[in-house]
PDB file of N, CA and C in Angstrom:
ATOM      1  N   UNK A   1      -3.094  41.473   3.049  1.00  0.00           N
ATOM      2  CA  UNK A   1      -3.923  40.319   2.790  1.00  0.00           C
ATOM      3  C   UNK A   1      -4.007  39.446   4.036  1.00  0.00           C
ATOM      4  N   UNK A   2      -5.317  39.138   4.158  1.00  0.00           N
ATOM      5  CA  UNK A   2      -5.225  38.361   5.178  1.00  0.00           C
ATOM      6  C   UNK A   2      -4.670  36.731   5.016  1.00  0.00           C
ATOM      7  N   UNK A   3      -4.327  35.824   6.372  1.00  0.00           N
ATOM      8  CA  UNK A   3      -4.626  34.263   5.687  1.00  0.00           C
ATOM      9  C   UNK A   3      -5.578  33.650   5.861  1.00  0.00           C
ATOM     10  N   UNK A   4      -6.027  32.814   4.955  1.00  0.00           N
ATOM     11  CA  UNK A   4      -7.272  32.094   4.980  1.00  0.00           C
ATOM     12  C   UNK A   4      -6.869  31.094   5.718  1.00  0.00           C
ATOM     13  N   UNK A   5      -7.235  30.278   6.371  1.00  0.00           N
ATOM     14  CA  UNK A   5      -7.088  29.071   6.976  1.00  0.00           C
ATOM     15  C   UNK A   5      -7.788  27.993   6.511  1.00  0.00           C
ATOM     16  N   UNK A   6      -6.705  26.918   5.821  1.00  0.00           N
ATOM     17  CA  UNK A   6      -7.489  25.961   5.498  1.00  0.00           C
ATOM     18  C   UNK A   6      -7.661  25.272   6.132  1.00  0.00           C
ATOM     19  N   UNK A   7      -8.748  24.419   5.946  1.00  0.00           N
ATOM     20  CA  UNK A   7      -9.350  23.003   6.792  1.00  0.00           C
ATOM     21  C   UNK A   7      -9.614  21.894   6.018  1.00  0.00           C
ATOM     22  N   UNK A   8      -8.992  21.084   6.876  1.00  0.00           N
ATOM     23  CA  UNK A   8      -8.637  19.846   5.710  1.00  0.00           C
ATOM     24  C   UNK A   8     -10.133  18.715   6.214  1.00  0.00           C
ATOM     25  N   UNK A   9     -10.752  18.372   5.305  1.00  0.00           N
ATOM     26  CA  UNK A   9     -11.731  17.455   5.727  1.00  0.00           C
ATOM     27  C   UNK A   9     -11.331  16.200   5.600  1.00  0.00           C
ATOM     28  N   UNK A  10     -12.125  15.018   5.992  1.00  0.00           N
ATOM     29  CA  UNK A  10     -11.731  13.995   6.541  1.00  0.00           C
ATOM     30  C   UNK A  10     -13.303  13.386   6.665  1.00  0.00           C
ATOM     31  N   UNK A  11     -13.689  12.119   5.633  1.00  0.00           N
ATOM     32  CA  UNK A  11     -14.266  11.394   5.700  1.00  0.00           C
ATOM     33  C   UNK A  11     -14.265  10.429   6.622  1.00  0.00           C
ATOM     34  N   UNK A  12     -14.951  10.197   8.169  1.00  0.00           N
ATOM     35  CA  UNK A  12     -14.878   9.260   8.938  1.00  0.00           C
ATOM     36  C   UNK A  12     -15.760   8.346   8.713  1.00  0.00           C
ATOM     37  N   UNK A  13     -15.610   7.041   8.726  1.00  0.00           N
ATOM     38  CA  UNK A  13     -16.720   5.728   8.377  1.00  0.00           C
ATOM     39  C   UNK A  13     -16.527   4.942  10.105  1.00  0.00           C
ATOM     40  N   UNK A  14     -18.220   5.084  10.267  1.00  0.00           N
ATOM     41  CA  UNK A  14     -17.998   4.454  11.703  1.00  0.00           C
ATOM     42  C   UNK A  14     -18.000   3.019  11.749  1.00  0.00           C
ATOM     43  N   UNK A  15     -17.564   2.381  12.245  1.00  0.00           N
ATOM     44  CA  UNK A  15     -17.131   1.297  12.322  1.00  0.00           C
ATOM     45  C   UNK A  15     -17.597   0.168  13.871  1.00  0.00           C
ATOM     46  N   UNK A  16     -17.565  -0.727  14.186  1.00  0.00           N
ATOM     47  CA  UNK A  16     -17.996  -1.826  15.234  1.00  0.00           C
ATOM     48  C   UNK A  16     -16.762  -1.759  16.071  1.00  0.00           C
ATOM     49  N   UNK A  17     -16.331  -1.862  16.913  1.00  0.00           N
ATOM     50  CA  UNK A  17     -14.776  -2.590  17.681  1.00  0.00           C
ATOM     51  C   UNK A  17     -14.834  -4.278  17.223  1.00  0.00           C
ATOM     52  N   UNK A  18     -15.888  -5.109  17.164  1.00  0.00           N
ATOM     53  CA  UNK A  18     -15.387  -5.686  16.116  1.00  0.00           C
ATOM     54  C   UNK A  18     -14.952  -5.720  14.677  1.00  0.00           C
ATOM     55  N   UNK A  19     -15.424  -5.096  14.267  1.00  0.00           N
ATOM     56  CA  UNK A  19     -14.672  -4.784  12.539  1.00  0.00           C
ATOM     57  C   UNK A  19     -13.360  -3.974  12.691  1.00  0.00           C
ATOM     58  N   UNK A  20     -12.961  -2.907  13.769  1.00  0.00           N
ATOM     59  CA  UNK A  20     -12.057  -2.803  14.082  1.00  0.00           C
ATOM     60  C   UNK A  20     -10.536  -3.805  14.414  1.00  0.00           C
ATOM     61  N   UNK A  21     -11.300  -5.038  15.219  1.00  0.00           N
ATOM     62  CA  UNK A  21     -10.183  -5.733  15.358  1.00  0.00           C
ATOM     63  C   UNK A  21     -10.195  -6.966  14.065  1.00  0.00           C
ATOM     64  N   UNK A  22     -11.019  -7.237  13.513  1.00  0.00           N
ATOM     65  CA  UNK A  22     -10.615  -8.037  12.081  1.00  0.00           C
ATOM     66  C   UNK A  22      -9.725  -7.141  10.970  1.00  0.00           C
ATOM     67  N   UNK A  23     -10.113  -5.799  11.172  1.00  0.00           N
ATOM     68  CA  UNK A  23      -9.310  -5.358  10.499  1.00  0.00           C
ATOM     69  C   UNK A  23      -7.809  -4.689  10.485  1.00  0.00           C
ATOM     70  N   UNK A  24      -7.594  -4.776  12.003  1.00  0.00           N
ATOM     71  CA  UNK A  24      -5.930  -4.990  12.319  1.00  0.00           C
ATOM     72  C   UNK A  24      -5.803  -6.149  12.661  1.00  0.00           C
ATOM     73  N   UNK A  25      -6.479  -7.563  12.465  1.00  0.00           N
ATOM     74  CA  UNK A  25      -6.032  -8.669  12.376  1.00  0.00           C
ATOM     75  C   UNK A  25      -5.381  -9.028  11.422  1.00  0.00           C
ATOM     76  N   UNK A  26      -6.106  -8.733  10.158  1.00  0.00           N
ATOM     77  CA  UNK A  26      -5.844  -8.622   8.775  1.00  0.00           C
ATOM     78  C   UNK A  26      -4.982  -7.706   8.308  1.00  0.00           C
ATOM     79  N   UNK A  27      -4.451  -6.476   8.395  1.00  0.00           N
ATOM     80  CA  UNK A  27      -3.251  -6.161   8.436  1.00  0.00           C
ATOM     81  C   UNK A  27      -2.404  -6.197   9.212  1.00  0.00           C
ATOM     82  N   UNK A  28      -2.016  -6.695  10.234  1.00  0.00           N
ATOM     83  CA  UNK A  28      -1.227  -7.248  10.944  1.00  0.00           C
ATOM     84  C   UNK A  28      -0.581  -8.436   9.860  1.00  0.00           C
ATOM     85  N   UNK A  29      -1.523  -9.348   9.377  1.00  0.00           N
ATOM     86  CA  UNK A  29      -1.180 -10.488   8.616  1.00  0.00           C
ATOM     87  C   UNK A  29      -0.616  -9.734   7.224  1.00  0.00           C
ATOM     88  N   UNK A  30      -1.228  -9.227   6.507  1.00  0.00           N
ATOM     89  CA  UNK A  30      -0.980  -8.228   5.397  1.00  0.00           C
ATOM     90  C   UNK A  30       0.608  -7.740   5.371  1.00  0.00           C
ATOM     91  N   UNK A  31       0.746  -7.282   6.678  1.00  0.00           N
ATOM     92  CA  UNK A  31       2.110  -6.360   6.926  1.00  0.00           C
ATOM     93  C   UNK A  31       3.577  -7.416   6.569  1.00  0.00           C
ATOM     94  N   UNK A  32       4.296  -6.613   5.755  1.00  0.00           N
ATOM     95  CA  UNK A  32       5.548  -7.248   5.391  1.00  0.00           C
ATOM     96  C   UNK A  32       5.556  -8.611   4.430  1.00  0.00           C
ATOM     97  N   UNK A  33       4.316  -9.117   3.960  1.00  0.00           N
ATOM     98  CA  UNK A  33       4.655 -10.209   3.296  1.00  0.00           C
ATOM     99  C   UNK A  33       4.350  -9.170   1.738  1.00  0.00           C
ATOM    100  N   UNK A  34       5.087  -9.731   0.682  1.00  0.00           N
ATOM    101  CA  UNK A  34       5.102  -9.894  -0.328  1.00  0.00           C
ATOM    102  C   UNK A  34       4.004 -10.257  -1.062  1.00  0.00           C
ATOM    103  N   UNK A  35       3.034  -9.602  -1.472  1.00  0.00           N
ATOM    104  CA  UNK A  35       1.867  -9.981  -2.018  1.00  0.00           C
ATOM    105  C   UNK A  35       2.164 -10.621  -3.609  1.00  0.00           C
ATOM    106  N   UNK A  36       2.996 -10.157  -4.356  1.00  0.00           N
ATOM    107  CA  UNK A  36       2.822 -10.382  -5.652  1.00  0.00           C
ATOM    108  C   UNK A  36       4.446 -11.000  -5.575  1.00  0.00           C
ATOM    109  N   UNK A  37       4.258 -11.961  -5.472  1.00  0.00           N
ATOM    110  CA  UNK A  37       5.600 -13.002  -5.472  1.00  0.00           C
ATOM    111  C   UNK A  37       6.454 -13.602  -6.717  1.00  0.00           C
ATOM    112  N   UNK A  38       4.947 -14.132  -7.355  1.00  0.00           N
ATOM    113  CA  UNK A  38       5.139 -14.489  -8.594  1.00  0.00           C
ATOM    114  C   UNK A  38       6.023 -13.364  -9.407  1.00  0.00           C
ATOM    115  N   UNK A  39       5.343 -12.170  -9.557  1.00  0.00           N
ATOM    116  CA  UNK A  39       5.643 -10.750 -10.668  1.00  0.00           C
ATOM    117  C   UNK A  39       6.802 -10.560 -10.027  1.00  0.00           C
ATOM    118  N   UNK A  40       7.053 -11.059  -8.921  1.00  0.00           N
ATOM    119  CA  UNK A  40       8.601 -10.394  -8.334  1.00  0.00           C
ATOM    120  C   UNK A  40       9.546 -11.179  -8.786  1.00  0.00           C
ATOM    121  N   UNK A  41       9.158 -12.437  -9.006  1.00  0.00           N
ATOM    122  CA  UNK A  41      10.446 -13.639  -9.747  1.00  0.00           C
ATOM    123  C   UNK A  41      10.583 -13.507 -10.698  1.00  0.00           C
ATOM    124  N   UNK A  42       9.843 -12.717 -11.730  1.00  0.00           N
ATOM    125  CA  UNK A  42       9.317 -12.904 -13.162  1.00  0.00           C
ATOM    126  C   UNK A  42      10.551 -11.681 -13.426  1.00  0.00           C
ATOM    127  N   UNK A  43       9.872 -10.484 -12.812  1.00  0.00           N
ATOM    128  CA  UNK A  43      10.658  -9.099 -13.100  1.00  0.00           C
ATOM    129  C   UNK A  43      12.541  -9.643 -12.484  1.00  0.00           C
ATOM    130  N   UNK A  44      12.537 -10.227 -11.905  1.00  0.00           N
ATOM    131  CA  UNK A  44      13.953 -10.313 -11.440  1.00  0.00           C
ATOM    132  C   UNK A  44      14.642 -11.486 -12.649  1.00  0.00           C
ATOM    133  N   UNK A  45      13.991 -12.165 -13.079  1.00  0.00           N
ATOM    134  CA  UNK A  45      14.470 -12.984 -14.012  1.00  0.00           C
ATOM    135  C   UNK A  45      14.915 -12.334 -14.633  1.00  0.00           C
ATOM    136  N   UNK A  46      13.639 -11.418 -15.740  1.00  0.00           N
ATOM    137  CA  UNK A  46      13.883 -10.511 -16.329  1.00  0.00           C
ATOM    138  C   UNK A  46      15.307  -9.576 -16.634  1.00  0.00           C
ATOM    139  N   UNK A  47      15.289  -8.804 -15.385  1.00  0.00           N
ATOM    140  CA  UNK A  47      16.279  -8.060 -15.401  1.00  0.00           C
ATOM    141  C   UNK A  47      17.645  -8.889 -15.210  1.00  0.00           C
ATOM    142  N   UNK A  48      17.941  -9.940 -14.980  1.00  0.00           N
ATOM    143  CA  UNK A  48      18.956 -10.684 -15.131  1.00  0.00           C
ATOM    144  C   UNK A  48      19.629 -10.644 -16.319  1.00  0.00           C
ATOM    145  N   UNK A  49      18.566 -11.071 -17.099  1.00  0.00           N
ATOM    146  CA  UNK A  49      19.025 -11.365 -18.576  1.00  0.00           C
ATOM    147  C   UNK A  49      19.362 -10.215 -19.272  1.00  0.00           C
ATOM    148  N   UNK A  50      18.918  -8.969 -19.023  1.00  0.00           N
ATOM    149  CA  UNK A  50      18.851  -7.890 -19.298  1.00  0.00           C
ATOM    150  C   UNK A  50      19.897  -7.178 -19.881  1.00  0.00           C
ATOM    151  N   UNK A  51      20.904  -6.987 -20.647  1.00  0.00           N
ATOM    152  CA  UNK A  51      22.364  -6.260 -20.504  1.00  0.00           C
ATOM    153  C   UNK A  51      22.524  -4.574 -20.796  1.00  0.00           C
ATOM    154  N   UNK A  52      21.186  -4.263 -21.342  1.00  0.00           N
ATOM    155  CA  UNK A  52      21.061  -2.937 -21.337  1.00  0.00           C
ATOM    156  C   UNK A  52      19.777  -2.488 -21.408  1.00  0.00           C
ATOM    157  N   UNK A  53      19.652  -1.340 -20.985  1.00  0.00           N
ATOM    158  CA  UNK A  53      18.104  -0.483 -21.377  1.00  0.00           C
ATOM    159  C   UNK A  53      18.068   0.463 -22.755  1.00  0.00           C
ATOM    160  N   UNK A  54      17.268   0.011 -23.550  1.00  0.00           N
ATOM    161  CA  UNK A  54      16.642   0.293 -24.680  1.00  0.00           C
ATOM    162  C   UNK A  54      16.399   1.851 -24.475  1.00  0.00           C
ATOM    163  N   UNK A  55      17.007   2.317 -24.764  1.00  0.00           N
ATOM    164  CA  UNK A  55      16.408   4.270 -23.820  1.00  0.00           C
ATOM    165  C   UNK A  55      16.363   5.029 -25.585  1.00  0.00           C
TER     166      UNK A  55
END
């Protein structure tokens, strides 16, 4: 048998070098913060109180 060789495709969207750099401006900013802050205090409360899992 022979091998087939696959080829993986890849949707490219062309883009400006400005829209390029707003958009590693914006993840640059994005990167490492905590988006959902709130749901993170909520769930940690949560599990505080917690003394066992219901399984």
């Amino acid at each position: 048998m022979e091998k087939e060789k696959m080829e993986k495709s890849t949707k490219i969207i062309s883009m400006s070098d400005a829209t390029k750099k707003k958009n590693a401006k914006v993840a640059e900013e994005i990167n490492g913060r905590n988006l959902f802050t709130e749901k993170i205090e909520i769930t940690k409360k949560t599990l505080e109180d917690l003394k066992y899992l219901p399984i």
